[in-house]
N, C-alpha and C. Protein backbone atom coordinates (compact mmCIF):
# COMPACT_ATOMS: atom_id res chain seq x y z
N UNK A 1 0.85 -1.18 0.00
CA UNK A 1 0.00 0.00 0.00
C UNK A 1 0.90 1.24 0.00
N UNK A 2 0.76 2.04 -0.58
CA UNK A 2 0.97 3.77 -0.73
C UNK A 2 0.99 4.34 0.18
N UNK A 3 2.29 4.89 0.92
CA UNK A 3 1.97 5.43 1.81
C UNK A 3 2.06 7.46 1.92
N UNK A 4 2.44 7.24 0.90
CA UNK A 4 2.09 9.30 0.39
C UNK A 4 2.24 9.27 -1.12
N UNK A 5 1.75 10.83 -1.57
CA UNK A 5 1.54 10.94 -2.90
C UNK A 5 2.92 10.92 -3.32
N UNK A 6 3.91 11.30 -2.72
CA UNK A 6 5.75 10.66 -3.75
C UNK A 6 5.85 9.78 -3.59
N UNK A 7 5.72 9.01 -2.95
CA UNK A 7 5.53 7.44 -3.52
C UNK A 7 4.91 7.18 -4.71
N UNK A 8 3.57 7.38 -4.23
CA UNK A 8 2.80 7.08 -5.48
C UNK A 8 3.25 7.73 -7.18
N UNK A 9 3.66 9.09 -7.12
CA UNK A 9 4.39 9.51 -8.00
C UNK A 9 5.86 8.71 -8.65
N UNK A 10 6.75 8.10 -7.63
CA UNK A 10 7.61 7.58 -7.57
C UNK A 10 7.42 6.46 -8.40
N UNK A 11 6.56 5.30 -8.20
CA UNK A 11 6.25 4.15 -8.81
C UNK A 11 5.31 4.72 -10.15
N UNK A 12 4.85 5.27 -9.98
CA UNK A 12 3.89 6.15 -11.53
C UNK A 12 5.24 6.25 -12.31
N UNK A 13 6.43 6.79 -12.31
CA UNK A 13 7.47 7.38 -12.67
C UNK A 13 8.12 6.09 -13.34
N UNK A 14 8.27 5.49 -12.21
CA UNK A 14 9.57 4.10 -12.76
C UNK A 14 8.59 3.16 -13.79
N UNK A 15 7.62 3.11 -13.32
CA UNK A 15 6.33 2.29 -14.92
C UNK A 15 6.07 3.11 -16.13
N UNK A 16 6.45 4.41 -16.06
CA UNK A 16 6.14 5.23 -17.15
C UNK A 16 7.98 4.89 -18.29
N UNK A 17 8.61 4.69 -17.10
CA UNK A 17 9.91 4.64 -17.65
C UNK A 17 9.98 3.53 -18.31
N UNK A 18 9.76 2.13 -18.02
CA UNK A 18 9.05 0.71 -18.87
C UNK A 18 8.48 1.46 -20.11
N UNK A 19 7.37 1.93 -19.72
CA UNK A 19 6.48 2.70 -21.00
C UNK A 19 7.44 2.93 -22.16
N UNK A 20 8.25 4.18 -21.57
CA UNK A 20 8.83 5.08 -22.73
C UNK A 20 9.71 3.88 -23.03
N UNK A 21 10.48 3.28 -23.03
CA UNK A 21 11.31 2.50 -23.62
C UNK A 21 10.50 1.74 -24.51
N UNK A 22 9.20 0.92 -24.38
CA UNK A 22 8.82 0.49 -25.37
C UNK A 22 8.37 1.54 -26.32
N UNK A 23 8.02 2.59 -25.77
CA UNK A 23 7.42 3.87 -26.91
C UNK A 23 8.55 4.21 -27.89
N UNK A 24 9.52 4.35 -27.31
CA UNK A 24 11.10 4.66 -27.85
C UNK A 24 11.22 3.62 -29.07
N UNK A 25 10.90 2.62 -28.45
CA UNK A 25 11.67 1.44 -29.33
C UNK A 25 10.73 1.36 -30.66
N UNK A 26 8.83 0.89 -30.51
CA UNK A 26 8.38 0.94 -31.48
C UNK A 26 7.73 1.88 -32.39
N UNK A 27 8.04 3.27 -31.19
CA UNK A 27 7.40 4.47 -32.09
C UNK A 27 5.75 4.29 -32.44
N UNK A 28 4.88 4.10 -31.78
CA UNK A 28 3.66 3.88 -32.40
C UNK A 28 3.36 5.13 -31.69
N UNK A 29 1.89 5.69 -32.92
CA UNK A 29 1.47 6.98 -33.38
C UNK A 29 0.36 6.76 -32.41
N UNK A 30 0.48 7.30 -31.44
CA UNK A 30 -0.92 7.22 -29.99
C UNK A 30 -0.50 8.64 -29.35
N UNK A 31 -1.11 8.39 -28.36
CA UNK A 31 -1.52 9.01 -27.46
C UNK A 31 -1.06 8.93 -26.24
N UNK A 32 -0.53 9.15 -25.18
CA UNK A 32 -0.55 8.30 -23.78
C UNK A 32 -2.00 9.04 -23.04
N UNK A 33 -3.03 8.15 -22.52
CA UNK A 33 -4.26 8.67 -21.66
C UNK A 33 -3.75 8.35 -20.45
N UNK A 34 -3.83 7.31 -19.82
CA UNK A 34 -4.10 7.21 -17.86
C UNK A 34 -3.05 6.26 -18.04
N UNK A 35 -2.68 6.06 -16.24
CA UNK A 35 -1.93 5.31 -15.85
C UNK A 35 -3.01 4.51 -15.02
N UNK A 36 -2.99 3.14 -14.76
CA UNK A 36 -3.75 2.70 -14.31
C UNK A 36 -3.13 2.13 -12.62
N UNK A 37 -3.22 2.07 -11.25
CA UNK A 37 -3.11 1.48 -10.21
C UNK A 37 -4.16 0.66 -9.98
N UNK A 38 -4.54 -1.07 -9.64
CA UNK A 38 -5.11 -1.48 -8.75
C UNK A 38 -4.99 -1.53 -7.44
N UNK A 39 -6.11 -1.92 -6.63
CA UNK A 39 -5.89 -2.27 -5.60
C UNK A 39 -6.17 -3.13 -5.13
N UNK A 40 -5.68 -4.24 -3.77
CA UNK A 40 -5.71 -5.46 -3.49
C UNK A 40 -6.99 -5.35 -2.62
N UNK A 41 -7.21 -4.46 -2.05
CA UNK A 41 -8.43 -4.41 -1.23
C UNK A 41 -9.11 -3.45 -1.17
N UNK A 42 -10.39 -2.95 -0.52
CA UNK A 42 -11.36 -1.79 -0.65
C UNK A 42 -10.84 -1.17 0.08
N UNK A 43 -10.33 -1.48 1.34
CA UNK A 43 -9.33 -0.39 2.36
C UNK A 43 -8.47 0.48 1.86
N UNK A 44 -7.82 0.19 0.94
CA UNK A 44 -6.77 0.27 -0.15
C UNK A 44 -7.18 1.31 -0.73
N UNK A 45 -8.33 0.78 -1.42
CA UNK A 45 -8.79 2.03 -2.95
C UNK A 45 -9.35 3.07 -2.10
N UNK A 46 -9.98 2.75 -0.51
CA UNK A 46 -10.49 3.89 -0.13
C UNK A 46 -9.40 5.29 0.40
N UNK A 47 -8.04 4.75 0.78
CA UNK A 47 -6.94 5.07 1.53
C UNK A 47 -6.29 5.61 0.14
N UNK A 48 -5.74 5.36 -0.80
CA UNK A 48 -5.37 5.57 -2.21
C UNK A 48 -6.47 6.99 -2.82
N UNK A 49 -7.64 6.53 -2.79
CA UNK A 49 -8.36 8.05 -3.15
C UNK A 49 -8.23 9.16 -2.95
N UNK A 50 -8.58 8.69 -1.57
CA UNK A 50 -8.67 10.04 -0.39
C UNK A 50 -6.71 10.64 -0.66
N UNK A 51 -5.99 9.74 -0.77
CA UNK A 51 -4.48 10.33 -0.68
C UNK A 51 -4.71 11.37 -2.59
N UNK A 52 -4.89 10.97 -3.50
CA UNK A 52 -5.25 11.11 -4.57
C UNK A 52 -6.45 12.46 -5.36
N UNK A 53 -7.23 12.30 -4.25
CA UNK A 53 -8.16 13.55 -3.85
C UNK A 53 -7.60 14.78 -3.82
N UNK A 54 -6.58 14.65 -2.74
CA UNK A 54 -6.11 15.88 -2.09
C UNK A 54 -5.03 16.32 -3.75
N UNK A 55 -4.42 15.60 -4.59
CA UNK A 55 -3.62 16.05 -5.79
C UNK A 55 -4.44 16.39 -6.74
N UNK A 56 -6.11 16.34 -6.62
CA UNK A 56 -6.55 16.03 -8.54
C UNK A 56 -7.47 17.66 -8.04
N UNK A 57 -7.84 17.87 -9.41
CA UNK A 57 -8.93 18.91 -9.77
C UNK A 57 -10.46 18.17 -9.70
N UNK A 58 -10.24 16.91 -10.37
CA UNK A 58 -11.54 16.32 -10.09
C UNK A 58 -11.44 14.67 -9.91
N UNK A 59 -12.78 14.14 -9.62
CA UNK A 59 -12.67 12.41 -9.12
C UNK A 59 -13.69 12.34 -9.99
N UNK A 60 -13.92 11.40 -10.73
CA UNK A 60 -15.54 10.85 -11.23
C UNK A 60 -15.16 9.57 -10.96
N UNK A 61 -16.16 8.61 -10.38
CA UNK A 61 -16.26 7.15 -9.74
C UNK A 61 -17.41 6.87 -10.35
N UNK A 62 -17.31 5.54 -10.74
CA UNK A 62 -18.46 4.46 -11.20
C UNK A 62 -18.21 3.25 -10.78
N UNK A 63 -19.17 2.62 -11.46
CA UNK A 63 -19.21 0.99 -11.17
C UNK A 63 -19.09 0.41 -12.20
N UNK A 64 -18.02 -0.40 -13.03
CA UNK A 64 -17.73 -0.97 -13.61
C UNK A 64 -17.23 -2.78 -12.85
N UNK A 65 -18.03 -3.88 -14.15
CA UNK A 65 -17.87 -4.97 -13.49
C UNK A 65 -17.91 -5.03 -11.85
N UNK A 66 -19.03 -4.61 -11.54
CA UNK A 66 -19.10 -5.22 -9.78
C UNK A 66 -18.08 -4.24 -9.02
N UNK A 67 -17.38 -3.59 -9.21
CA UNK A 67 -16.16 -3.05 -8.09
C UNK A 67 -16.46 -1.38 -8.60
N UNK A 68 -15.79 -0.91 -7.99
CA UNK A 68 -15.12 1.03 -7.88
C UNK A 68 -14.35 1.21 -8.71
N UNK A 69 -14.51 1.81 -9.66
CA UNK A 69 -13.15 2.84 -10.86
C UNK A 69 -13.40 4.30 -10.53
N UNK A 70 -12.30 4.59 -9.85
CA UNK A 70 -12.37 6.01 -9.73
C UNK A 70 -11.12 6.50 -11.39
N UNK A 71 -11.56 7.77 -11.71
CA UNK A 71 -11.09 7.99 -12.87
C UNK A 71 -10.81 10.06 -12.38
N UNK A 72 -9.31 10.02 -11.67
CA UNK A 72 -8.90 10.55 -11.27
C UNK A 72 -8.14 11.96 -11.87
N UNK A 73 -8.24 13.35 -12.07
CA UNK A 73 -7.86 14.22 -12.83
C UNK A 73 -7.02 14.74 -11.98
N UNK A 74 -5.37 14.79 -12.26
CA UNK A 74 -4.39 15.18 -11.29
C UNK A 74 -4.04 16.48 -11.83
N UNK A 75 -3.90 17.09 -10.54
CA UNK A 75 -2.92 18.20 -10.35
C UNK A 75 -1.75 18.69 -11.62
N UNK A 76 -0.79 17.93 -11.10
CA UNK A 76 0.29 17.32 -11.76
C UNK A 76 0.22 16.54 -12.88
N UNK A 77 1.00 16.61 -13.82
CA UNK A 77 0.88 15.61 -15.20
C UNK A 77 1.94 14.52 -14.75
N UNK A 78 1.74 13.78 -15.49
CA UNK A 78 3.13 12.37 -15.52
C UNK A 78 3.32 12.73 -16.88
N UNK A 79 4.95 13.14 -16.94
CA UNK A 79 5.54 12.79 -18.38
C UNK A 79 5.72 11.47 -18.98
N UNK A 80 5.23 11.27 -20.42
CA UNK A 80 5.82 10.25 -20.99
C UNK A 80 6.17 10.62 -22.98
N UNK A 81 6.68 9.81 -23.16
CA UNK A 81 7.39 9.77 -24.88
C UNK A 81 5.92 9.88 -25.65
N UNK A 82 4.77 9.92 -24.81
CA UNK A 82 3.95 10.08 -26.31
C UNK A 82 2.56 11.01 -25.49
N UNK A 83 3.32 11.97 -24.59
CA UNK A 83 2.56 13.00 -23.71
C UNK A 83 2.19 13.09 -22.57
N UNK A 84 1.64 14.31 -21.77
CA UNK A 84 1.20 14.36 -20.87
C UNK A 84 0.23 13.40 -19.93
N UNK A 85 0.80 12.74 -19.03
CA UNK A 85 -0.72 11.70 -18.39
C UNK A 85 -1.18 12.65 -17.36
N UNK A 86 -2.31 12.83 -17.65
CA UNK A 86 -3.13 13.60 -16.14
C UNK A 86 -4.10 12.99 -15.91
N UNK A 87 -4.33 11.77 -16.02
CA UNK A 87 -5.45 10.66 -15.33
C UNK A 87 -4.86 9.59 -14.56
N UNK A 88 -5.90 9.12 -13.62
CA UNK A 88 -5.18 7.79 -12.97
C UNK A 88 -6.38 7.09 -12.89
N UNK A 89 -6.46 5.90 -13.35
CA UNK A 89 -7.75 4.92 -13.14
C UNK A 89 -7.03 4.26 -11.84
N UNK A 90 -8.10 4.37 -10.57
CA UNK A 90 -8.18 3.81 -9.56
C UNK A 90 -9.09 2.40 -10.06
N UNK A 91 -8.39 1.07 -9.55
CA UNK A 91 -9.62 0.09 -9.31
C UNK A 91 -9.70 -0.51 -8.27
N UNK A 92 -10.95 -0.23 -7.53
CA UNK A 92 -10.93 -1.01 -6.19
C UNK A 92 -10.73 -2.81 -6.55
N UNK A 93 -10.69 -3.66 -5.89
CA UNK A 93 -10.14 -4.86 -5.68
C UNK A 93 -11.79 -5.65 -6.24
N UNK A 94 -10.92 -6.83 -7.61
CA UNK A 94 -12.56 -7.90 -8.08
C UNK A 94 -12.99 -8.07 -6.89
N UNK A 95 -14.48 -8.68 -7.28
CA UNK A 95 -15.46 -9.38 -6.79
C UNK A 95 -14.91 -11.05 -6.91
N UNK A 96 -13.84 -11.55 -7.08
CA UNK A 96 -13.05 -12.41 -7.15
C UNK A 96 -11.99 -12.44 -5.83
N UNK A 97 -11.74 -11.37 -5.42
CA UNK A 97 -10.34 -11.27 -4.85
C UNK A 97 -8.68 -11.36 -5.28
N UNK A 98 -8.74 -11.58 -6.97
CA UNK A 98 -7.78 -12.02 -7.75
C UNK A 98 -6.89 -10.41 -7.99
N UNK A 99 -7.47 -9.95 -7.35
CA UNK A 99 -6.36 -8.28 -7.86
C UNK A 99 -5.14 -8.23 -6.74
N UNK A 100 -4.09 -7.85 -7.31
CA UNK A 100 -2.41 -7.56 -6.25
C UNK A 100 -2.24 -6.23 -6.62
N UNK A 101 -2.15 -5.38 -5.37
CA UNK A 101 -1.80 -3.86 -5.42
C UNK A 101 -0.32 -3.82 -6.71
N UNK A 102 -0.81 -2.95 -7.48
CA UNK A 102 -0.04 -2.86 -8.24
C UNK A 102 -0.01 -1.77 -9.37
N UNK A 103 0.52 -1.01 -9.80
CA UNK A 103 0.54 -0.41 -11.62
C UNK A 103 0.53 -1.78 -12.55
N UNK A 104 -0.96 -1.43 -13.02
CA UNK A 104 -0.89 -2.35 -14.59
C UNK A 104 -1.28 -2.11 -15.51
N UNK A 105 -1.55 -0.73 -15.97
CA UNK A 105 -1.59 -0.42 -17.01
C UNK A 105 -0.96 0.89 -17.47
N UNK A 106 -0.45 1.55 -18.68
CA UNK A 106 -0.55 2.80 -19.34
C UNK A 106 -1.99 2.89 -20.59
N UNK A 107 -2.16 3.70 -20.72
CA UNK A 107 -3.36 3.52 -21.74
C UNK A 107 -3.03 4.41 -22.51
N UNK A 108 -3.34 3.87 -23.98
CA UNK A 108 -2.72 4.55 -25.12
C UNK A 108 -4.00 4.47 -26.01
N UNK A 109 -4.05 5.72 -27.20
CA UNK A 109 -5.11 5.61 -28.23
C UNK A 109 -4.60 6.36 -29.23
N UNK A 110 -4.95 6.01 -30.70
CA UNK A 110 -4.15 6.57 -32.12
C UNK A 110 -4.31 7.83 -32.43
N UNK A 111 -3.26 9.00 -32.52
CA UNK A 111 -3.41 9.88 -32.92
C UNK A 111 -4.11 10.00 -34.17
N UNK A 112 -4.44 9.03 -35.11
CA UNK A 112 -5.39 9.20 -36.04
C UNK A 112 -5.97 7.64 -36.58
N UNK A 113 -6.81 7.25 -37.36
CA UNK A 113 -6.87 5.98 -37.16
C UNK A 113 -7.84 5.43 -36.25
N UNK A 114 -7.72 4.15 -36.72
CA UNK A 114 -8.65 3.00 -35.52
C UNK A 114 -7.58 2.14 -34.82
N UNK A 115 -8.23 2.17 -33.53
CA UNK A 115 -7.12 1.72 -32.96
C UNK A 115 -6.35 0.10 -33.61
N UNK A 116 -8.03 -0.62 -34.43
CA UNK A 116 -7.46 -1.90 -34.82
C UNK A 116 -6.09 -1.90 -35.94
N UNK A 117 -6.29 -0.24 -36.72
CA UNK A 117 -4.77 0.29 -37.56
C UNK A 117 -3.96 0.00 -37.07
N UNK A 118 -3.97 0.41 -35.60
CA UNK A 118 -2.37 0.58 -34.24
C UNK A 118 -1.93 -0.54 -34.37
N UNK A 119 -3.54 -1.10 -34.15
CA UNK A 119 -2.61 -2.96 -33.52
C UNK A 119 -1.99 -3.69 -34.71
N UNK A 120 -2.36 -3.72 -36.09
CA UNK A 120 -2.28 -3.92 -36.95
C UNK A 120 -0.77 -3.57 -37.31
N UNK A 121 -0.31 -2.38 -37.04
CA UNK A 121 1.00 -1.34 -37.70
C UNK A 121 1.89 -2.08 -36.92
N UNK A 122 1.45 -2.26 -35.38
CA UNK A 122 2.31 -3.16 -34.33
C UNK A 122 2.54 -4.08 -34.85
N UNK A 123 1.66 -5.12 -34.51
CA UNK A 123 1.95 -6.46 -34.80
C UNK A 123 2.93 -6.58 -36.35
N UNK A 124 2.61 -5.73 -37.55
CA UNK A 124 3.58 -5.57 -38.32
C UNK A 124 4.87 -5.48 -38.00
N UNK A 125 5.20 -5.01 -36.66
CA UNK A 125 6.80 -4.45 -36.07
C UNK A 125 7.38 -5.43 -34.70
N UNK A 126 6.21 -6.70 -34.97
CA UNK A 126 6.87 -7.83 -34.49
C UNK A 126 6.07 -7.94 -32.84
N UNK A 127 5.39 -6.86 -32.77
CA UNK A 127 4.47 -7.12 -31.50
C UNK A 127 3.60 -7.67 -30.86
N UNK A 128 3.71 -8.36 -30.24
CA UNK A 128 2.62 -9.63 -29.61
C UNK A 128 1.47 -8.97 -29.28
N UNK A 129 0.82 -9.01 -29.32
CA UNK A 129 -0.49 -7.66 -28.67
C UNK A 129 -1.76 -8.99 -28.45
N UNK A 130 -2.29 -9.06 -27.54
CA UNK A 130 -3.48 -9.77 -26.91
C UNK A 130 -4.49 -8.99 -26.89
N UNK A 131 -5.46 -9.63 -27.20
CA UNK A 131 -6.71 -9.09 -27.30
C UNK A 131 -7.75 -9.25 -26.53
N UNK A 132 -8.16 -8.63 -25.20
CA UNK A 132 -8.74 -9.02 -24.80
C UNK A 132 -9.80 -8.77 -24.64
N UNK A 133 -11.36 -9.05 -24.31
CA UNK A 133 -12.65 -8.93 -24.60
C UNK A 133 -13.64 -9.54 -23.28
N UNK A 134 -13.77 -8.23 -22.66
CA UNK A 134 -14.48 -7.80 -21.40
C UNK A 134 -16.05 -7.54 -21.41
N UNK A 135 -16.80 -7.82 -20.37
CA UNK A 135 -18.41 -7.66 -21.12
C UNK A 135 -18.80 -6.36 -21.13
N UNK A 136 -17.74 -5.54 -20.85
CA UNK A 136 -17.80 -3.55 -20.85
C UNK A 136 -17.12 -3.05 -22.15
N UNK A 137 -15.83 -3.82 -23.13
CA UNK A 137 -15.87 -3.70 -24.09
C UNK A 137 -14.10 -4.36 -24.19
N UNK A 138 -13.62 -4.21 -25.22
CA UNK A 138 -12.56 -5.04 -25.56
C UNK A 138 -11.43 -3.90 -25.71
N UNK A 139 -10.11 -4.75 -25.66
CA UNK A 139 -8.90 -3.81 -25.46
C UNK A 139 -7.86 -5.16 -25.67
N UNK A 140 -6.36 -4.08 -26.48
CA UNK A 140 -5.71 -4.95 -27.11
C UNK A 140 -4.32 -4.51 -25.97
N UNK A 141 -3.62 -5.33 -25.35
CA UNK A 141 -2.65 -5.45 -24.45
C UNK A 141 -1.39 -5.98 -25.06
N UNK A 142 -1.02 -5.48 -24.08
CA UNK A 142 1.04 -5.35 -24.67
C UNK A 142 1.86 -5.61 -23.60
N UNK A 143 2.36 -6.55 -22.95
CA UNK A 143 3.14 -6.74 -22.03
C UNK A 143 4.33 -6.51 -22.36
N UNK A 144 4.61 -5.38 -20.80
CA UNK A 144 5.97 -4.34 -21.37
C UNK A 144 6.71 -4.48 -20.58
N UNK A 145 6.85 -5.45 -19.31
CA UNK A 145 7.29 -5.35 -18.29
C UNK A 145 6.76 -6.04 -16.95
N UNK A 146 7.07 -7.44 -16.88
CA UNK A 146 6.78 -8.12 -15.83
C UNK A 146 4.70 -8.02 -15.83
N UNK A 147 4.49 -7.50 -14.82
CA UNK A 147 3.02 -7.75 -15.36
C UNK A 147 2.64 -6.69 -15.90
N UNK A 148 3.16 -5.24 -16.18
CA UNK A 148 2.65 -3.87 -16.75
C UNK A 148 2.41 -4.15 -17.76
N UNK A 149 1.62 -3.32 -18.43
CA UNK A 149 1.63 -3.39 -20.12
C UNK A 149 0.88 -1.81 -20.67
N UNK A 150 1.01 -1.86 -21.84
CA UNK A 150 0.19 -0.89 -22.74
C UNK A 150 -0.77 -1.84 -23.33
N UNK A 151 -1.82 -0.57 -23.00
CA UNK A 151 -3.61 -0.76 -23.16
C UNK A 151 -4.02 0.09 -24.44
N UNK A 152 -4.16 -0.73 -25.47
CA UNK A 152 -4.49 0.20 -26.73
C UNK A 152 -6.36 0.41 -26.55
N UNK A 153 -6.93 1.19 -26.88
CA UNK A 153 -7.99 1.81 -26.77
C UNK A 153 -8.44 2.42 -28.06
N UNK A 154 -9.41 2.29 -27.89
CA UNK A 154 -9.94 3.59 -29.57
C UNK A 154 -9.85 4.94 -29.12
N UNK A 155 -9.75 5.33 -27.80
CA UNK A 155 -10.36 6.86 -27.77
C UNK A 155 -9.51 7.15 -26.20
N UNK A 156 -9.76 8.26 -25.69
CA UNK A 156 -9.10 8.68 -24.37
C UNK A 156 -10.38 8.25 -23.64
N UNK A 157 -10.06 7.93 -22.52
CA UNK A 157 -11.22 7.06 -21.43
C UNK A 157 -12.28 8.37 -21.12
N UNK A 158 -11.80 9.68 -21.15
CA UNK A 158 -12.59 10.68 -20.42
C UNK A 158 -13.30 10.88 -21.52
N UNK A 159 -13.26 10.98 -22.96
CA UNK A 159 -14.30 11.09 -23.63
C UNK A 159 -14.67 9.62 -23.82
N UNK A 160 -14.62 8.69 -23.25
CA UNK A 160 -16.37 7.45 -23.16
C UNK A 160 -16.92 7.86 -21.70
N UNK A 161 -16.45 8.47 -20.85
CA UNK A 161 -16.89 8.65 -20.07
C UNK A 161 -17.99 9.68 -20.28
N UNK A 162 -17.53 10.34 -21.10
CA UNK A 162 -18.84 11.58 -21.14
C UNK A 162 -19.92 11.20 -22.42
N UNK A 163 -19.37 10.24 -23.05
CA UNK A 163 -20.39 9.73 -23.98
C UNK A 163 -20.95 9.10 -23.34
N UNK A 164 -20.57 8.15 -22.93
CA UNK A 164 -21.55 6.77 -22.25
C UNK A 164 -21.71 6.57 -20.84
N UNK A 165 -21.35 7.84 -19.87
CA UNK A 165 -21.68 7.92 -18.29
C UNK A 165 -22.45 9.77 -17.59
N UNK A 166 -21.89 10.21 -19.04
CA UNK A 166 -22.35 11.22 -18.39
C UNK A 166 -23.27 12.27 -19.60
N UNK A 167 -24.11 10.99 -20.16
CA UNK A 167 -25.41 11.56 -21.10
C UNK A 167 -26.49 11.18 -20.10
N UNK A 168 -27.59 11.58 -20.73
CA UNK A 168 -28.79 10.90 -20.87
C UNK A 168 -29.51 9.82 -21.47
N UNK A 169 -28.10 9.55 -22.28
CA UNK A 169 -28.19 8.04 -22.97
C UNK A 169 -28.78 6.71 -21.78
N UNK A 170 -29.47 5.83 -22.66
CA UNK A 170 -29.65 4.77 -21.40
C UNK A 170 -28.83 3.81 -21.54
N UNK A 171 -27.70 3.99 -22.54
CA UNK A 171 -26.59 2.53 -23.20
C UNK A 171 -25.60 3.08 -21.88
N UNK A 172 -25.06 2.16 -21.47
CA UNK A 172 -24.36 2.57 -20.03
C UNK A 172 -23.09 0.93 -21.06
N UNK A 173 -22.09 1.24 -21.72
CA UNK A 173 -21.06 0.11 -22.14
C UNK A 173 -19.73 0.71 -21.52
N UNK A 174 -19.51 1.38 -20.37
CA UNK A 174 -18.21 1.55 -20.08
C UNK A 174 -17.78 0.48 -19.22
């Protein structure tokens, strides 16, 4: 567990550094959106917020798959090789118990293009990319580093959030 925001900055930092080296290496035309932290328990995500709170401009929280995603707007940016990160997806701990406090994701989306182009241009440049397919919607993964990886996406998470959480729409697919 986290026990202050330089910490938490600290480990944001050394996973972004994983990041940029694969960004370095394959050059793909994205975006960087959020850094993602889980958490092993609800104590956790509640203790992690509240520390997280006190750095952001804003919090928006939902319920995705059974648990808490807080989707966090920081203060501070995190540098990386393909831009500014000023999000942090908080996830409180499955309805499984199968989550280990940890950074596991960066999230990336195509500066122009579909993201299936990205994966496509990748895998052209020798990249293993997994595909995986969630009942909230699907995402193509890149293991970059022990369990971290890059999360290819079609779009930046804050605009599905305002399409599909914060309309009047009744399609709720985040």
């Amino acid at each position: 567990m986290m026990k202050s925001i330089a910490e938490f900055y600290e480990g944001a930092q050394r996973h972004v550094g994983y990041a940029n080296a694969w960004f370095e290496y394959y050059r793909p035309k994205a975006i960087a959106d959020h850094i993602c932290y889980k958490c092993a328990s609800s104590e956790e995500f509640e203790q992690m917020r509240t520390m997280l709170e006190k750095e952001s401009v804003f919090v928006y929280q939902s319920i995705i798959s059974n648990r808490r995603i807080a989707i966090i707007r920081l203060k501070n940016s995190i540098a990386t090789t393909l831009g500014e990160v000023w999000f942090v997806e908080l996830s409180d701990q499955k309805v499984d118990g199968s989550q280990r406090s940890e950074f596991d994701h960066i999230e990336i989306y195509p500066e122009t293009g579909s993201m299936e182009d990205l994966v496509r241009i990748l895998e052209e440049k020798g990249v293993i990319v997994e595909k995986v397919s969630r009942p909230h919607h699907t995402t193509f993964d890149v293991a970059i580093h022990e369990s971290f990886k890059t999360r290819i996406e079609p779009e930046a998470l804050i605009e599905k959030i305002i399409r599909d959480e914060l309309t009047c729409s009744s399609k709720k697919s985040l």
